[in-house]
C-alpha atoms as a PDB file:
ATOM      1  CA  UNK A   1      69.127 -46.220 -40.315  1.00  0.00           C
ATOM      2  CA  UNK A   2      66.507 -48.845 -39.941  1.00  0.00           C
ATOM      3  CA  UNK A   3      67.424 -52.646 -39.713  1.00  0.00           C
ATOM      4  CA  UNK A   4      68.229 -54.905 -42.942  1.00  0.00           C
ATOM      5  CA  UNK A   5      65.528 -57.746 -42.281  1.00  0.00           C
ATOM      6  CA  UNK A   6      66.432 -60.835 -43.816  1.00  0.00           C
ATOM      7  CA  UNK A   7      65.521 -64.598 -43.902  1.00  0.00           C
ATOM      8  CA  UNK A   8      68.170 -67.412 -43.413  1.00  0.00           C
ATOM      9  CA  UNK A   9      67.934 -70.891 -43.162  1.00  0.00           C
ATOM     10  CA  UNK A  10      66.744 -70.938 -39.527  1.00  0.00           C
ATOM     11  CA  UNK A  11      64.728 -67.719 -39.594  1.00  0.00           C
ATOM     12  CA  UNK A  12      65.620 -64.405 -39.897  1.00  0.00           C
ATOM     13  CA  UNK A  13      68.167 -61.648 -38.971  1.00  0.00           C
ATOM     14  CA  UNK A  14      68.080 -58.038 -38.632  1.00  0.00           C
ATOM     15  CA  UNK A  15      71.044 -56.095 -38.471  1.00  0.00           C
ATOM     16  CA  UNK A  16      71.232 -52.563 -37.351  1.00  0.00           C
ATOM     17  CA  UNK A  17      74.582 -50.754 -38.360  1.00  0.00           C
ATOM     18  CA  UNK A  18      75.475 -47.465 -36.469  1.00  0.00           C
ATOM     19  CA  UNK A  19      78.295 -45.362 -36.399  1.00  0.00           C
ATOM     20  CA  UNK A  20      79.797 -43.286 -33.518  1.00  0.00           C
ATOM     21  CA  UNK A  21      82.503 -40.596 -33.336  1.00  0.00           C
ATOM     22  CA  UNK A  22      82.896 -41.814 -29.644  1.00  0.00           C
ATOM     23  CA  UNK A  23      85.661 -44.440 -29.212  1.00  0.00           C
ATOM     24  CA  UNK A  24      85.256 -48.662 -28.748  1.00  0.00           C
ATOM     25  CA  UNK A  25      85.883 -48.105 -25.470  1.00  0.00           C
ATOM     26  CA  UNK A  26      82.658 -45.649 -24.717  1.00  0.00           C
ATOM     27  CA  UNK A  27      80.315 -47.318 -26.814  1.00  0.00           C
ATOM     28  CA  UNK A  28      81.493 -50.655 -24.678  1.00  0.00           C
ATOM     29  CA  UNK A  29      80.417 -49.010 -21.648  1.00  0.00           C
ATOM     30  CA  UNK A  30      77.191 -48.102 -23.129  1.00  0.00           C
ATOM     31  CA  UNK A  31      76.478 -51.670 -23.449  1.00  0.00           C
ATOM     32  CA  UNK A  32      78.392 -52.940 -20.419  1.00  0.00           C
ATOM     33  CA  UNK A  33      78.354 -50.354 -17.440  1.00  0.00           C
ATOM     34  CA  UNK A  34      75.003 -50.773 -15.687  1.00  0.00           C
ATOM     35  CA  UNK A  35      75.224 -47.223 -15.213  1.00  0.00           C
ATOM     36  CA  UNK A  36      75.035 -46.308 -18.287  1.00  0.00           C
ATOM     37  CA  UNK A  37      72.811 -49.078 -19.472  1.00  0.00           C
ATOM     38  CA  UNK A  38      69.828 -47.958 -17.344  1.00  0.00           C
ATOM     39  CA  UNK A  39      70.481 -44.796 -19.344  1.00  0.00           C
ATOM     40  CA  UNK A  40      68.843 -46.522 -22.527  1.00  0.00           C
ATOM     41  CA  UNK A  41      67.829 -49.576 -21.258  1.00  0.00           C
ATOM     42  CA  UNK A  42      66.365 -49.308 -17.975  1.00  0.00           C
ATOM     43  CA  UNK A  43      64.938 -53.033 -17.599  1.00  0.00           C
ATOM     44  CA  UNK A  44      68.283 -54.251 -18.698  1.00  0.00           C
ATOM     45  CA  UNK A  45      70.811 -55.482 -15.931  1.00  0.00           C
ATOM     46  CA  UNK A  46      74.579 -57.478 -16.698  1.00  0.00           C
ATOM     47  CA  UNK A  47      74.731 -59.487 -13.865  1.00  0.00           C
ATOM     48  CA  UNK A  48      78.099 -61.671 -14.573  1.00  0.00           C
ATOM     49  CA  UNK A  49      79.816 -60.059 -17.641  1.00  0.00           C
ATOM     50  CA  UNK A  50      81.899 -62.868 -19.056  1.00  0.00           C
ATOM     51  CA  UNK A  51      81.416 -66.387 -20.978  1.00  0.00           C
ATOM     52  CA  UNK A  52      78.745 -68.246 -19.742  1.00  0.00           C
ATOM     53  CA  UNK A  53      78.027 -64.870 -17.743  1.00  0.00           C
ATOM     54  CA  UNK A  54      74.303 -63.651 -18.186  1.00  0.00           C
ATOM     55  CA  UNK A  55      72.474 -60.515 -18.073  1.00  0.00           C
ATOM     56  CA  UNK A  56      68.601 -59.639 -15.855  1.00  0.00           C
ATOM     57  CA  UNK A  57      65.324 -58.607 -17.860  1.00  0.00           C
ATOM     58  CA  UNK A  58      63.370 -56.406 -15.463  1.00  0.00           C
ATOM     59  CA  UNK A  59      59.795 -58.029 -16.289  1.00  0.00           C
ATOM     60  CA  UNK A  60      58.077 -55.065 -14.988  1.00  0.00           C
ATOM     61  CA  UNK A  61      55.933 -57.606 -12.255  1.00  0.00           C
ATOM     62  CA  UNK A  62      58.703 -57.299  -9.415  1.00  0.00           C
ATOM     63  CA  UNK A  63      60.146 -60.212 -11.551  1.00  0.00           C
ATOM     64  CA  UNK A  64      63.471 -60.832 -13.688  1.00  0.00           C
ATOM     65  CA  UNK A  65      64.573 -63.522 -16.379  1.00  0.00           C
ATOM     66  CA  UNK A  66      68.196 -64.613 -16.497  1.00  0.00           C
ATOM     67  CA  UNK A  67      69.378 -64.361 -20.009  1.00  0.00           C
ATOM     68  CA  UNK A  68      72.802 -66.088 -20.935  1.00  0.00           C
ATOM     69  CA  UNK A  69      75.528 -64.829 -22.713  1.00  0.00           C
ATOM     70  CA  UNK A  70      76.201 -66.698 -25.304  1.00  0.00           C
ATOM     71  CA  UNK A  71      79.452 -64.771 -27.376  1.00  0.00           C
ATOM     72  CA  UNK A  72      81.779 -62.785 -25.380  1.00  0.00           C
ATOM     73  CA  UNK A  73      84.965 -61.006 -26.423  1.00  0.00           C
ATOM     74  CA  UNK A  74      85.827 -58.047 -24.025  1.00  0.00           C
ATOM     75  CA  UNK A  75      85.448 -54.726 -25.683  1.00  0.00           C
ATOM     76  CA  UNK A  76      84.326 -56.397 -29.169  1.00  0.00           C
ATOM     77  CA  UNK A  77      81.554 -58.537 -28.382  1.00  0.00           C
ATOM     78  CA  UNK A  78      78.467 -59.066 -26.559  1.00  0.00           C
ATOM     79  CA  UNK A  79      75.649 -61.334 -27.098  1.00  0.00           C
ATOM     80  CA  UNK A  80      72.701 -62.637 -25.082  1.00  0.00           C
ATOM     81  CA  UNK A  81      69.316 -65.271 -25.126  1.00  0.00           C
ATOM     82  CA  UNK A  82      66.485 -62.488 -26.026  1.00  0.00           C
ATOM     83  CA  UNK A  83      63.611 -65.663 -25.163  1.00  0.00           C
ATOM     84  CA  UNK A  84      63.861 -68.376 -28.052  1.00  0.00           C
ATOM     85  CA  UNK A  85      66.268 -65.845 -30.108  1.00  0.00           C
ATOM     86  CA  UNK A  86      69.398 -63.963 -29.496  1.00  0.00           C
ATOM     87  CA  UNK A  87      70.942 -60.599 -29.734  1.00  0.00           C
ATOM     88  CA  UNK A  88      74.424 -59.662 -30.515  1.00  0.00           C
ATOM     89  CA  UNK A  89      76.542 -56.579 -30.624  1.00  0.00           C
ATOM     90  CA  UNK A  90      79.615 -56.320 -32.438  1.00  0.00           C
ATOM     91  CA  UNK A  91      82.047 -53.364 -32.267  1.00  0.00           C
ATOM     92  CA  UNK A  92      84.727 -52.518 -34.666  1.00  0.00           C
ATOM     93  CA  UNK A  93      87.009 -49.176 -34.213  1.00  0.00           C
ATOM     94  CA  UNK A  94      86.261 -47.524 -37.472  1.00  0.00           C
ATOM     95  CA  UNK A  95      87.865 -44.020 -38.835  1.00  0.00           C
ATOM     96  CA  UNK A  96      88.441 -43.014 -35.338  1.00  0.00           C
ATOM     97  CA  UNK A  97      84.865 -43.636 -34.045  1.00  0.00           C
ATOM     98  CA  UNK A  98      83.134 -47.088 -33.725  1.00  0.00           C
ATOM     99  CA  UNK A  99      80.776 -49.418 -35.812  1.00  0.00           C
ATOM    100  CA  UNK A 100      78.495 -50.929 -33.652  1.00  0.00           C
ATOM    101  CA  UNK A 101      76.290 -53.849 -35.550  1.00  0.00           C
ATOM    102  CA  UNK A 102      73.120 -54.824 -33.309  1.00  0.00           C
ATOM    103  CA  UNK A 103      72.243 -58.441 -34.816  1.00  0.00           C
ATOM    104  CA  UNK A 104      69.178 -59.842 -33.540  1.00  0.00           C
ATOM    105  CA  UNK A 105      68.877 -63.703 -34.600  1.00  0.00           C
ATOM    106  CA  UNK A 106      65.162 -64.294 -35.013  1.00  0.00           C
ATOM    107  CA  UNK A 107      64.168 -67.926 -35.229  1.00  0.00           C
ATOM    108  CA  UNK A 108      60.286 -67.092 -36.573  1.00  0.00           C
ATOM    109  CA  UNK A 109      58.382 -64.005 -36.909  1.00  0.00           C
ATOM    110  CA  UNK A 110      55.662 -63.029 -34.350  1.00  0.00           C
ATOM    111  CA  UNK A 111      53.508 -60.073 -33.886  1.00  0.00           C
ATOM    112  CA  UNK A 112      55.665 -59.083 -31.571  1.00  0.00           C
ATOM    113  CA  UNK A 113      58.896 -58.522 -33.715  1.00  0.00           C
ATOM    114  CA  UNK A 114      57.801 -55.344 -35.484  1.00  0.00           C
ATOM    115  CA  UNK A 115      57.300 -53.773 -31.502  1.00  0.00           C
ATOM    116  CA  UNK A 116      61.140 -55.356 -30.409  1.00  0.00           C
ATOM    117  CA  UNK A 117      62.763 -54.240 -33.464  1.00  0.00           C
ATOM    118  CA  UNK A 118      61.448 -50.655 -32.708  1.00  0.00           C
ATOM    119  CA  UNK A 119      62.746 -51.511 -29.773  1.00  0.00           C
ATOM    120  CA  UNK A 120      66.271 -51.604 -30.751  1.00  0.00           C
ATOM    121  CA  UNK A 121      66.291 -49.148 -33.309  1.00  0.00           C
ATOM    122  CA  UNK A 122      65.080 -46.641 -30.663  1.00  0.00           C
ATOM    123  CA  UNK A 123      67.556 -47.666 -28.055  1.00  0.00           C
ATOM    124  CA  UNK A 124      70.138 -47.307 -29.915  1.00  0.00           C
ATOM    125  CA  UNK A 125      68.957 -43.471 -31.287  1.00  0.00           C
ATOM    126  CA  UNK A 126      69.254 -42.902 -27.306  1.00  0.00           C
ATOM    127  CA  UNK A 127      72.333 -44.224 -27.197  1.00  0.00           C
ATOM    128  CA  UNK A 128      73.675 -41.729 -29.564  1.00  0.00           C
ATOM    129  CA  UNK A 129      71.578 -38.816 -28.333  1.00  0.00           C
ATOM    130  CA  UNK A 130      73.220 -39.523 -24.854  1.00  0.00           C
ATOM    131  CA  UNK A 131      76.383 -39.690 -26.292  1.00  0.00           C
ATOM    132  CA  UNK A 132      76.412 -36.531 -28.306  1.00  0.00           C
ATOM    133  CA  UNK A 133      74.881 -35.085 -25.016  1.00  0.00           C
ATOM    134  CA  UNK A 134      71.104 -34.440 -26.820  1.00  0.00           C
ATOM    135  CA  UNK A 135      67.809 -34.752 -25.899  1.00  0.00           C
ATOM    136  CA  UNK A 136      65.353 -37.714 -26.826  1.00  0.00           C
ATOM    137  CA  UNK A 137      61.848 -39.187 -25.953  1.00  0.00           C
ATOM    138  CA  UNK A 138      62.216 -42.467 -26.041  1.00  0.00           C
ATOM    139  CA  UNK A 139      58.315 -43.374 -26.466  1.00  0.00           C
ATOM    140  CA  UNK A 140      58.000 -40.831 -29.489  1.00  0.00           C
ATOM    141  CA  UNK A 141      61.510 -42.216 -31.023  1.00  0.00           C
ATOM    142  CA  UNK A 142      59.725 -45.726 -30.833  1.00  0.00           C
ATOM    143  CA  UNK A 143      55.959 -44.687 -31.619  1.00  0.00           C
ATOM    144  CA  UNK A 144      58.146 -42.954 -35.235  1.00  0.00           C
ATOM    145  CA  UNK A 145      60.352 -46.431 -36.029  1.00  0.00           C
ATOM    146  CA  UNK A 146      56.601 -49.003 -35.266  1.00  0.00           C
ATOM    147  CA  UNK A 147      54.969 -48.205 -38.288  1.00  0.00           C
ATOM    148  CA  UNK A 148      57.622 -49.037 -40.453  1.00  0.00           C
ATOM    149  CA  UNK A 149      59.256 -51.877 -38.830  1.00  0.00           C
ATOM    150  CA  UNK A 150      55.453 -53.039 -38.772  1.00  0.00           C
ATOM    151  CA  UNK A 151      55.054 -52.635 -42.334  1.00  0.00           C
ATOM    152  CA  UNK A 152      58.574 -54.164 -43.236  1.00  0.00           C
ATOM    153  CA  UNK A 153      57.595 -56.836 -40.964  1.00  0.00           C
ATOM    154  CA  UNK A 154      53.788 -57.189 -42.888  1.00  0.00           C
ATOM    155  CA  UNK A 155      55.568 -56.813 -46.459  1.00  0.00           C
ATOM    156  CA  UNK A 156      57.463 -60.516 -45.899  1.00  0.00           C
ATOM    157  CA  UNK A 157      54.336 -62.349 -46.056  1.00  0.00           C
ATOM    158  CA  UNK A 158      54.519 -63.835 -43.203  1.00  0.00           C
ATOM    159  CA  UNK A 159      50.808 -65.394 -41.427  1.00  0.00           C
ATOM    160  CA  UNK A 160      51.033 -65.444 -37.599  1.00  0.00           C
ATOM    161  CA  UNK A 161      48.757 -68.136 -35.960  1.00  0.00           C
END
């Protein structure tokens, strides 16, 4: 299911909604274990997983930026800086599974938020693939979601600079 796009008063939001037979607990790990992160998110790193913890970007120079958390409720919630926005993830024991919502706060669009919220939508088809023990490509996944998020992202009318 592809992000809901959306403007607000200070920019935009996408949410991503996914649901998982796997329990709160697994999906958590997913998101908190660096084991498992480098699983779906290899660049991705949580260095100090608490409040006013932060997590490592792997710039792919031999460099890293810090990101802060800015929400964190163990086992619920998660959220980071993603450069001048953020990105949250929520989880909620549902029917036995989970529902995991991905929110990314945008604060203005860019030609660069179509490729990020491919991104995310692709990461988190891995995450389920791993999960249900499948196999995925991660660069086809994301070369499929682009075009779309590009054209969702073209249809809001928005003129970069």
């Amino acid at each position: 299911m592809r992000a809901e796009i959306i403007q607000v008063e200070y920019g935009y939001t996408a949410t991503f909604e996914r649901k998982f037979e796997q329990s709160t607990e697994q999906i958590w790990a997913m998101l908190t274990d660096n084991e498992k992160l480098q699983l779906w998110f290899p660049e991705l790193r949580v260095e100090k997983l608490e409040e006013e913890g932060f997590l490592s970007f792997h710039m792919g120079d031999g460099t890293f930026d810090n990101m802060a958390i800015t929400d964190f409720q163990e086992g619920k919630v998660v959220a980071f800086e993603w450069a001048e926005d953020e990105v949250r993830f929520e989880l909620q024991e549902e029917n036995g599974g989970t529902k995991l919502r991905l929110i990314e706060f945008i604060s203005r669009l860019t030609p660069r938020t179509a490729r990020d919220l491919a991104g995310w939508h692709m990461c988190l088809d891995v995450i389920h693939a791993l999960l249900d023990d499948k196999a995925i490509e991660r660069e086809q996944e994301w070369e499929r979601q682009y075009p779309e998020y590009k054209r969702l992202i073209d249809s809001m009318g928005v003129e970069f600079d």
